[in-house]
PDB file of N, CA and C in Angstrom:
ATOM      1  N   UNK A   1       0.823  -1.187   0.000  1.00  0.00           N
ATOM      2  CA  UNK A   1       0.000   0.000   0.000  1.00  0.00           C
ATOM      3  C   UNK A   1       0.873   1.259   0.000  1.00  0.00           C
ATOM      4  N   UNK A   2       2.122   1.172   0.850  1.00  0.00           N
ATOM      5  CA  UNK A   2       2.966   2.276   0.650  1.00  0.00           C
ATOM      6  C   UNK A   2       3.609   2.909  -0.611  1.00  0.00           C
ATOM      7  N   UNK A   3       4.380   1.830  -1.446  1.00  0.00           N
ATOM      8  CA  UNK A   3       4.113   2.397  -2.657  1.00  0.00           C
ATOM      9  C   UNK A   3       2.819   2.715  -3.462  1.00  0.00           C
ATOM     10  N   UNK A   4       2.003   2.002  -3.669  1.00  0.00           N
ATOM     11  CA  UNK A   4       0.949   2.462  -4.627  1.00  0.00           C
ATOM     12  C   UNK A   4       0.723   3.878  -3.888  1.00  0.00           C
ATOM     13  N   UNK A   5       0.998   4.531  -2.619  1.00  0.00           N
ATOM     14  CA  UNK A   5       0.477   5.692  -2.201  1.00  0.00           C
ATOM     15  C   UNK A   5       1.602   6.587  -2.802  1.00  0.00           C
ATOM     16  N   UNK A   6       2.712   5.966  -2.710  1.00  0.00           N
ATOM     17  CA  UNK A   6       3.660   6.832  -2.924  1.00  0.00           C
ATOM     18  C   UNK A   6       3.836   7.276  -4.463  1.00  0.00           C
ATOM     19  N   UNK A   7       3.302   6.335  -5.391  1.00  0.00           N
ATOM     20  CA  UNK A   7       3.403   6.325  -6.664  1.00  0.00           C
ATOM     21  C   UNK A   7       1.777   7.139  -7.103  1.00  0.00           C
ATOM     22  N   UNK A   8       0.532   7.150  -6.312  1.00  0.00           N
ATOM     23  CA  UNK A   8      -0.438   8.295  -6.471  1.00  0.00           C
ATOM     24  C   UNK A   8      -0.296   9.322  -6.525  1.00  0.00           C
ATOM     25  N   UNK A   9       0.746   9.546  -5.041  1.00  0.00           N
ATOM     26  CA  UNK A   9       1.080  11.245  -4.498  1.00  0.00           C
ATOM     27  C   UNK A   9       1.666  12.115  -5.702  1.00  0.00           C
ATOM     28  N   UNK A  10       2.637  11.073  -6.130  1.00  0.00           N
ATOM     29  CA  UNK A  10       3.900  11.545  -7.045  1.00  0.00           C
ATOM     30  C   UNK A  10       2.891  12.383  -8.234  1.00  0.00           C
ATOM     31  N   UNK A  11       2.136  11.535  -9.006  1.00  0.00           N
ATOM     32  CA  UNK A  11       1.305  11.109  -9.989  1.00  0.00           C
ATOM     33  C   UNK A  11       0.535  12.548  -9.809  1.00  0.00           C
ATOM     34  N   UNK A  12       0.325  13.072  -8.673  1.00  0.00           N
ATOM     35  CA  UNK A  12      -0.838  14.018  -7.885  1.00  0.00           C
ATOM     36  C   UNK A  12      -0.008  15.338  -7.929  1.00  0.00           C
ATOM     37  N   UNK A  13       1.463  15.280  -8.075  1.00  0.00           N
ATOM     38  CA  UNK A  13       2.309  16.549  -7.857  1.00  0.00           C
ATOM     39  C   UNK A  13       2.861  16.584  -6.632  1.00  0.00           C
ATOM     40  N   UNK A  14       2.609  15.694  -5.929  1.00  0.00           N
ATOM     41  CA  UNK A  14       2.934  16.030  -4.531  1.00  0.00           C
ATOM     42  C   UNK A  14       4.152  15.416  -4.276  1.00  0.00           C
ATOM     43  N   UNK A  15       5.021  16.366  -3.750  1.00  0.00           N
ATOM     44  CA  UNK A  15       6.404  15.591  -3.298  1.00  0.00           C
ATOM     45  C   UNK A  15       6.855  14.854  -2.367  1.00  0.00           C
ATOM     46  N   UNK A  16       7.204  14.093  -2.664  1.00  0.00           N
ATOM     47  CA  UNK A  16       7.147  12.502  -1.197  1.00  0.00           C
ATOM     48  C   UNK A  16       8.557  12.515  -0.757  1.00  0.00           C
ATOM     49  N   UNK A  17       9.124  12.502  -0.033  1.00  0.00           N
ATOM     50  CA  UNK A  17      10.467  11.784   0.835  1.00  0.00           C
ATOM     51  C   UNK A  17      10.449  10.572   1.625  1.00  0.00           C
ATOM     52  N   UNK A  18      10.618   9.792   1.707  1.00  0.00           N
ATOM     53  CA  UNK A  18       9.772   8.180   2.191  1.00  0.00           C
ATOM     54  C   UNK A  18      11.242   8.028   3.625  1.00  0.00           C
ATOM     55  N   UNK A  19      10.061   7.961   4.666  1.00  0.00           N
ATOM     56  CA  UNK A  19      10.880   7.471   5.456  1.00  0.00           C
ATOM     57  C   UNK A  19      11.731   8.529   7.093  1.00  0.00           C
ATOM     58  N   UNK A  20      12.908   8.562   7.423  1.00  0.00           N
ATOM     59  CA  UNK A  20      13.583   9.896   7.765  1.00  0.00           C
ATOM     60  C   UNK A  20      14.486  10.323   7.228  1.00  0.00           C
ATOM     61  N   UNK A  21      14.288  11.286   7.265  1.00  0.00           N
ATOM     62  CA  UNK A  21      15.098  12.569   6.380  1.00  0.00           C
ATOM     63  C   UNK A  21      15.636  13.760   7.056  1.00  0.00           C
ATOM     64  N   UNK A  22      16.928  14.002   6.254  1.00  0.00           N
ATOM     65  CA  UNK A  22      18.004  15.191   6.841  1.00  0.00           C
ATOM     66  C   UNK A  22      17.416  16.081   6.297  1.00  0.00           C
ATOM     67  N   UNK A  23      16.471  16.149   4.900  1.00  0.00           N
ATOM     68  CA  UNK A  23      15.960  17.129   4.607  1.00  0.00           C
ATOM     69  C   UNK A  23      14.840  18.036   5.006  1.00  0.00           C
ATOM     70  N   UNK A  24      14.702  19.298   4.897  1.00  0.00           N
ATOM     71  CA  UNK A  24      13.224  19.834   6.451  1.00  0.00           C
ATOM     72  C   UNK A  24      12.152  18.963   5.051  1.00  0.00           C
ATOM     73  N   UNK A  25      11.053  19.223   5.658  1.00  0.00           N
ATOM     74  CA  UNK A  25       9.824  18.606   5.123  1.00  0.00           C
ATOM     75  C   UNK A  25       8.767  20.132   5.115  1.00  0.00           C
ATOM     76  N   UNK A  26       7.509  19.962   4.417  1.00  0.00           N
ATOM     77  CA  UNK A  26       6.788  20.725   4.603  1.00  0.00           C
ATOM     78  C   UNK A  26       5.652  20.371   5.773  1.00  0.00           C
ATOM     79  N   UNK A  27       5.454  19.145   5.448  1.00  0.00           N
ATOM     80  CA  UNK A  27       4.411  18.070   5.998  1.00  0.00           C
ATOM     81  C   UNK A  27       4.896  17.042   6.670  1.00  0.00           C
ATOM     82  N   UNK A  28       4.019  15.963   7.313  1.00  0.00           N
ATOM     83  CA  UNK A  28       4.111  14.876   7.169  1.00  0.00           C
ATOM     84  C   UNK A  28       2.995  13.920   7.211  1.00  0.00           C
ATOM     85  N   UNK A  29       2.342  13.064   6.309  1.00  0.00           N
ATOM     86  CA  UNK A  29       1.692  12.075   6.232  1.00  0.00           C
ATOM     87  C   UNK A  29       1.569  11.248   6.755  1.00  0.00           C
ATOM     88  N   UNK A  30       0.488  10.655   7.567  1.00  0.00           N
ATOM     89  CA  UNK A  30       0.091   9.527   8.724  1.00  0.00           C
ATOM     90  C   UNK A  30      -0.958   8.671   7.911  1.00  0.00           C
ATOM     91  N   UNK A  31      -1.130   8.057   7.547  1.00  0.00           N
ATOM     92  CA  UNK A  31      -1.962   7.389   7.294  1.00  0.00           C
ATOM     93  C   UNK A  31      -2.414   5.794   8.663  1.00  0.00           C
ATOM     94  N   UNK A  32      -3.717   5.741   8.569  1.00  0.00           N
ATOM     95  CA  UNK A  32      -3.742   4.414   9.262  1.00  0.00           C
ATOM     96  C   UNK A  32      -4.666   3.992   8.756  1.00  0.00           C
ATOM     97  N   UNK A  33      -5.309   2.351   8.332  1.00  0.00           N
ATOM     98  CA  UNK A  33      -6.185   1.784   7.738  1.00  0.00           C
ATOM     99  C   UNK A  33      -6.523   0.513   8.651  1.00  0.00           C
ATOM    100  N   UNK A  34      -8.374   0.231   8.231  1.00  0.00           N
ATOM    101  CA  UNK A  34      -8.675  -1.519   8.639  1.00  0.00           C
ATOM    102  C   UNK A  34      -9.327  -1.631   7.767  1.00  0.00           C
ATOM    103  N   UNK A  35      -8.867  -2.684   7.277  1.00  0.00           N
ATOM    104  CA  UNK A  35      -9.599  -3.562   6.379  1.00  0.00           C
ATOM    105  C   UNK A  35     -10.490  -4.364   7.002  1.00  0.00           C
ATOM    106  N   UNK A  36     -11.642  -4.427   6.616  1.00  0.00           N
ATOM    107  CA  UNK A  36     -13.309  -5.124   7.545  1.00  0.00           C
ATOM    108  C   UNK A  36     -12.909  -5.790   6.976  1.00  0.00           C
ATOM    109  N   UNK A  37     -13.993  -6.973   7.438  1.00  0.00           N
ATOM    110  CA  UNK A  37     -13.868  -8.421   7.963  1.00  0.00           C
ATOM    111  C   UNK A  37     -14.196  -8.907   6.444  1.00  0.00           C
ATOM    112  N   UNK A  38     -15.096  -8.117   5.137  1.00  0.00           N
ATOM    113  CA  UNK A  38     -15.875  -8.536   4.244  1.00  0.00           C
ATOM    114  C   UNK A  38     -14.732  -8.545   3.306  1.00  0.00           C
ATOM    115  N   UNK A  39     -13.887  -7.721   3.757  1.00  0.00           N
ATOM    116  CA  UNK A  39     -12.720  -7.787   2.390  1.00  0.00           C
ATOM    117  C   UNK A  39     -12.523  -6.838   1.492  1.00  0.00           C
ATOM    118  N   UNK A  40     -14.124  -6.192   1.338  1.00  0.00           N
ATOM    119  CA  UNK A  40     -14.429  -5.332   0.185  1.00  0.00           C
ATOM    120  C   UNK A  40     -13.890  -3.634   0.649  1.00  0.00           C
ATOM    121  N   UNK A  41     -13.937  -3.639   2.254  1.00  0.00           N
ATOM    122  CA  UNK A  41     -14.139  -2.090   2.166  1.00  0.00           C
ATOM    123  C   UNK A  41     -12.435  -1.554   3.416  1.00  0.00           C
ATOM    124  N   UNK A  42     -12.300  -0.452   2.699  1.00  0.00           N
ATOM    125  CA  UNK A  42     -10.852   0.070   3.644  1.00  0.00           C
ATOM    126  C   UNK A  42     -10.937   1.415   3.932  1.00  0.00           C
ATOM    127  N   UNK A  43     -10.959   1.045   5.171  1.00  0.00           N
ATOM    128  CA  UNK A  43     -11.600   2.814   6.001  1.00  0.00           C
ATOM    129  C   UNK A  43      -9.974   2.971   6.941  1.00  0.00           C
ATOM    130  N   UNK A  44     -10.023   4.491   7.202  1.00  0.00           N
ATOM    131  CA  UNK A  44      -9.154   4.946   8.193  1.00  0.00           C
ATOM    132  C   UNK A  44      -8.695   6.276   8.362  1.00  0.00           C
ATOM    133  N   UNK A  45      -7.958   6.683   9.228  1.00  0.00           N
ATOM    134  CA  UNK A  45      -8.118   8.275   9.499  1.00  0.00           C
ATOM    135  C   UNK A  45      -7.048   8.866   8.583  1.00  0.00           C
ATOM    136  N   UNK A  46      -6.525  10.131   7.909  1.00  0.00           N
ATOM    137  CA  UNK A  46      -5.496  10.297   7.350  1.00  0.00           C
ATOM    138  C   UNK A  46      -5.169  12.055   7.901  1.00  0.00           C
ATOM    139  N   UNK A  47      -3.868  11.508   8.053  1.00  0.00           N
ATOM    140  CA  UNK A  47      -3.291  12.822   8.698  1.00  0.00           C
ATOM    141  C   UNK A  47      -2.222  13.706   8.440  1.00  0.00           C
ATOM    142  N   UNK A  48      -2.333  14.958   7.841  1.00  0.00           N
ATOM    143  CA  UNK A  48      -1.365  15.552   7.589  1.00  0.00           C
ATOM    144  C   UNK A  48      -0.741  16.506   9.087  1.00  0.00           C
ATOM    145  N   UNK A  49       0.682  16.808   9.304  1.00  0.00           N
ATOM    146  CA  UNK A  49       1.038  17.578  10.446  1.00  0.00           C
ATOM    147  C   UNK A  49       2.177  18.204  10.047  1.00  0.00           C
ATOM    148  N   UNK A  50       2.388  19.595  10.617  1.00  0.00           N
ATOM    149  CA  UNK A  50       3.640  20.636  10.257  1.00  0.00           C
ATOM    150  C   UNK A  50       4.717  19.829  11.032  1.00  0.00           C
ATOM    151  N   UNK A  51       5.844  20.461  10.575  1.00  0.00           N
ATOM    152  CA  UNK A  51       7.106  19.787  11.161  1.00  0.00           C
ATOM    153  C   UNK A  51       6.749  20.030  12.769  1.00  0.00           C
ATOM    154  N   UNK A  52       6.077  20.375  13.314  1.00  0.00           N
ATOM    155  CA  UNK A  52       5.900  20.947  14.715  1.00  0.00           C
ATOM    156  C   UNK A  52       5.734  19.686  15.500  1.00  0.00           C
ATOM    157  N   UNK A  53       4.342  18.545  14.347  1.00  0.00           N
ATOM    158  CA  UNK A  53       3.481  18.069  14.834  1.00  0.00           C
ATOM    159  C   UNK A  53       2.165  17.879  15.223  1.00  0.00           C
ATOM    160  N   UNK A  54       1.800  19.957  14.621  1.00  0.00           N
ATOM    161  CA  UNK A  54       0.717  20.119  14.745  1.00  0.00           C
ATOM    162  C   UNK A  54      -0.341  19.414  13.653  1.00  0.00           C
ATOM    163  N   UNK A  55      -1.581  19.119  13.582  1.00  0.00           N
ATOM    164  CA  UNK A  55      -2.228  18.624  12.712  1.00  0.00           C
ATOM    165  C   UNK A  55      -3.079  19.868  11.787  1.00  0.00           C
ATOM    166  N   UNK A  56      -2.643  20.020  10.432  1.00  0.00           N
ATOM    167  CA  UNK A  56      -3.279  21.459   9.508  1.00  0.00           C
ATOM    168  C   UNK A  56      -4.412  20.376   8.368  1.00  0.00           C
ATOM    169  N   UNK A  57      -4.367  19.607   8.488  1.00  0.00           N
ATOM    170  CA  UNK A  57      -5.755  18.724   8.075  1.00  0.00           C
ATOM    171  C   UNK A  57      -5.951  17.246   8.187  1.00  0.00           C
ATOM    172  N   UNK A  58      -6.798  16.865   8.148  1.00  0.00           N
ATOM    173  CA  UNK A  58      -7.012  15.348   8.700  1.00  0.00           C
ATOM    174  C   UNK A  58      -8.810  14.988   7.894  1.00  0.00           C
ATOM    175  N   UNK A  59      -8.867  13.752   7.727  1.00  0.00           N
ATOM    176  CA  UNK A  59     -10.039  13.108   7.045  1.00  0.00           C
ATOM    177  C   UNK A  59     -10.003  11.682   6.944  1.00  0.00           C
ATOM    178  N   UNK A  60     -11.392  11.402   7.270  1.00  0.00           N
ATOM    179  CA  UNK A  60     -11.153   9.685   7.023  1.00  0.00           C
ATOM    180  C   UNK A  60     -11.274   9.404   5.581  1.00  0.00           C
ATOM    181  N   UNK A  61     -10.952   9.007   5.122  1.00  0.00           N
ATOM    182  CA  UNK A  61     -10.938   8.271   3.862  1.00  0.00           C
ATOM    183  C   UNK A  61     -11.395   6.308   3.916  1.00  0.00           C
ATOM    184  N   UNK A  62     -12.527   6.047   2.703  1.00  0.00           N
ATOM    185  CA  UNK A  62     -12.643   4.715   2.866  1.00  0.00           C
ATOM    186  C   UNK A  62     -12.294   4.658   0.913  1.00  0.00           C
ATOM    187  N   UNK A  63     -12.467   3.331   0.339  1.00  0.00           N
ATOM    188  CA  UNK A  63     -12.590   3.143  -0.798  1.00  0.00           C
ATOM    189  C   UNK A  63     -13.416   3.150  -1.260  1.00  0.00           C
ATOM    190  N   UNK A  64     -13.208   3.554  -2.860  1.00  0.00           N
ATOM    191  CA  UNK A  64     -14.572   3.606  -3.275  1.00  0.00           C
ATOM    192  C   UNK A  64     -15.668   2.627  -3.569  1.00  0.00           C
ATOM    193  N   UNK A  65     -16.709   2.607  -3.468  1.00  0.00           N
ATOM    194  CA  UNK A  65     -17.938   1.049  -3.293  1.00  0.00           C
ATOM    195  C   UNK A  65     -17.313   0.018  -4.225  1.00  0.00           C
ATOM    196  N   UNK A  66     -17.619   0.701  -5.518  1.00  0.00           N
ATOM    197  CA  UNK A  66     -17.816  -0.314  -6.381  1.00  0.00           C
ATOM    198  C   UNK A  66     -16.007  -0.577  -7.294  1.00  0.00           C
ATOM    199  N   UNK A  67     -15.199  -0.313  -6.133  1.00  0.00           N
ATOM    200  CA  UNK A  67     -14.071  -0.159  -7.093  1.00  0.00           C
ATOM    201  C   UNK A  67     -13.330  -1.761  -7.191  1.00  0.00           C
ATOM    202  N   UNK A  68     -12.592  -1.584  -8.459  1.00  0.00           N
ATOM    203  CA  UNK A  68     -11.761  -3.315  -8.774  1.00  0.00           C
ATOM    204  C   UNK A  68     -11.149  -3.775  -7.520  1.00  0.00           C
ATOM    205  N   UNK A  69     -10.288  -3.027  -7.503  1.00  0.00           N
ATOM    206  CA  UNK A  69      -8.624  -2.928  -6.394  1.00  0.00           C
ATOM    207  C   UNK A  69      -9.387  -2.054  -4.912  1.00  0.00           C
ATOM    208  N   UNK A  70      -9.489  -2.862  -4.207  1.00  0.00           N
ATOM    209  CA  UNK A  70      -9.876  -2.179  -2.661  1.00  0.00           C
ATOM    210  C   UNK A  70      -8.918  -1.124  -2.644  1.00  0.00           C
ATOM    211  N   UNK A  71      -7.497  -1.289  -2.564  1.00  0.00           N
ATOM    212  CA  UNK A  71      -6.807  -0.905  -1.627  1.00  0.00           C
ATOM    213  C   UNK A  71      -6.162  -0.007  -2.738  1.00  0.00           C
ATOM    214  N   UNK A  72      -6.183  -0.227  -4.395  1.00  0.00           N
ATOM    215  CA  UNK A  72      -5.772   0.434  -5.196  1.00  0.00           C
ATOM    216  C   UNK A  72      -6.836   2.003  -4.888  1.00  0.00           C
ATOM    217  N   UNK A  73      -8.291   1.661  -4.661  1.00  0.00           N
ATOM    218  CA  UNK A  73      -9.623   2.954  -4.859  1.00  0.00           C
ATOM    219  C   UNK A  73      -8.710   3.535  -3.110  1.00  0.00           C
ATOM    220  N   UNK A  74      -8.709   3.168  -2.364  1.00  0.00           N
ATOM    221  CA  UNK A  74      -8.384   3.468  -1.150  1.00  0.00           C
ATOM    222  C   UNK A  74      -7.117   4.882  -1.478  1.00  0.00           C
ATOM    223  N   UNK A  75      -6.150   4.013  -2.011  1.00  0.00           N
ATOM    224  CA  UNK A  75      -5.044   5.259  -1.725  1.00  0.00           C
ATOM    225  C   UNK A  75      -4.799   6.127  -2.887  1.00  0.00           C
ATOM    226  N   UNK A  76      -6.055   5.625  -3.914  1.00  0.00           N
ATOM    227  CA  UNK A  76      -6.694   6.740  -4.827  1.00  0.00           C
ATOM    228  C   UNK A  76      -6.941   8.160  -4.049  1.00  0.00           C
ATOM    229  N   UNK A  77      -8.002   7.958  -3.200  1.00  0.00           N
ATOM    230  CA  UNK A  77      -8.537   8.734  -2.364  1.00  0.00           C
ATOM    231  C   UNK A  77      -7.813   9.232  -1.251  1.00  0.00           C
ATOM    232  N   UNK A  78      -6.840   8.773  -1.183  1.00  0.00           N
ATOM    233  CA  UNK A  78      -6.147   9.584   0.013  1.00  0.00           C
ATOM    234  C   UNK A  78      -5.281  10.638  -0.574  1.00  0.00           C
ATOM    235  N   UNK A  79      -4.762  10.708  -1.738  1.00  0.00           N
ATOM    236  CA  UNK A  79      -4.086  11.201  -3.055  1.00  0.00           C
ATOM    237  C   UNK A  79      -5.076  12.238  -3.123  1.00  0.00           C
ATOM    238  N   UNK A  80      -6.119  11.686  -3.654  1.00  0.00           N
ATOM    239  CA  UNK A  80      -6.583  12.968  -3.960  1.00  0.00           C
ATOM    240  C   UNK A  80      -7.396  14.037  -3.386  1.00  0.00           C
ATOM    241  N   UNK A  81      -7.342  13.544  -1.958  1.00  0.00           N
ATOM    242  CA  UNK A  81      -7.789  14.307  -1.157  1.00  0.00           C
ATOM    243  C   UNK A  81      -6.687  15.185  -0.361  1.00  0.00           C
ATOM    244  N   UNK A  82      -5.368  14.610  -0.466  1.00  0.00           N
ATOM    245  CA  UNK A  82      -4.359  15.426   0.032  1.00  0.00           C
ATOM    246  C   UNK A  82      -4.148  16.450  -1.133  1.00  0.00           C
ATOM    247  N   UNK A  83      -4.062  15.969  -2.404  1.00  0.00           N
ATOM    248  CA  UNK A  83      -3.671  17.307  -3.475  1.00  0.00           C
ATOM    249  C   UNK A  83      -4.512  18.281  -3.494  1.00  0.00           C
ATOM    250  N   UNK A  84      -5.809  18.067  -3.116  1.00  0.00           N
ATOM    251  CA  UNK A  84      -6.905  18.617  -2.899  1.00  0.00           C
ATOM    252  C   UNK A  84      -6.613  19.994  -1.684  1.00  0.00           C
ATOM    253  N   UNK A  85      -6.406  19.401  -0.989  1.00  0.00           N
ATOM    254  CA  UNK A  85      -5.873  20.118   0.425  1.00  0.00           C
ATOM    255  C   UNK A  85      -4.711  21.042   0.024  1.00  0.00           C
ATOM    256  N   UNK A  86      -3.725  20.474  -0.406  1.00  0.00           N
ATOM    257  CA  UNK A  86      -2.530  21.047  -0.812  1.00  0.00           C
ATOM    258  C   UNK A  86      -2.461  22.538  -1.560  1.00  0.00           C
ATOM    259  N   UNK A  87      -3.452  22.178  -2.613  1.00  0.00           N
ATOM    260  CA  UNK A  87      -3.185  22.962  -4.239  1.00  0.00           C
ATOM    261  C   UNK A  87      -4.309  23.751  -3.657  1.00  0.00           C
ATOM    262  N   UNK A  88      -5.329  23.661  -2.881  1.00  0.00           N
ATOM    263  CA  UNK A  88      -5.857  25.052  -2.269  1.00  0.00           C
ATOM    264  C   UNK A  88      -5.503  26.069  -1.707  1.00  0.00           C
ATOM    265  N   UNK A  89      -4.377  25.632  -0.799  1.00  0.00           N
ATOM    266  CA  UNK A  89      -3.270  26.571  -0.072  1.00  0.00           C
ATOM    267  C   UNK A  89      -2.753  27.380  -0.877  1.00  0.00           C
ATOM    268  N   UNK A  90      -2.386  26.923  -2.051  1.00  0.00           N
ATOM    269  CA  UNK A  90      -1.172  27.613  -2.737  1.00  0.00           C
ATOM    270  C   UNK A  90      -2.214  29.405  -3.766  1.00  0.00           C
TER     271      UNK A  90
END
């Protein structure tokens, strides 16, 4: 799931650094997910925070109903709800 997120973000404009870094950041990305018991559906909270720690937006994100790839519609939506967030700021 980490790459396919990382390969959305990219895809989205958004610049990723994976991992820790010497470099400052603008953000940082939290994601957490559960996959229910049915298989079909992937819910969880998603969190952006300033280098501080503070939290400047947050949203749950699930997948979309009727999508192929659970987990592919999932970090669809987390993509594009962060560029969403992002490219408003600017």
């Amino acid at each position: 799931m980490t790459a396919k997120l990382i390969t959305n973000l990219t895809e989205a404009r958004v610049s990723v650094v994976e991992g820790e870094s010497d470099t400052p950041t603008d953000a940082v990305l939290k994601v957490s997910y559960l996959i229910r018991d049915d298989g079909y559906r992937i819910e969880g909270p998603v969190r952006l925070t300033d280098s501080d720690g503070k939290v400047i937006w947050a949203d749950d994100v699930r997948n979309s109903r009727f999508a192929r790839s659970t987990s592919s519609s999932f970090v669809e939506n987390v993509a594009r709800k962060v560029e969403a967030f992002l490219f408003r700021q600017k």
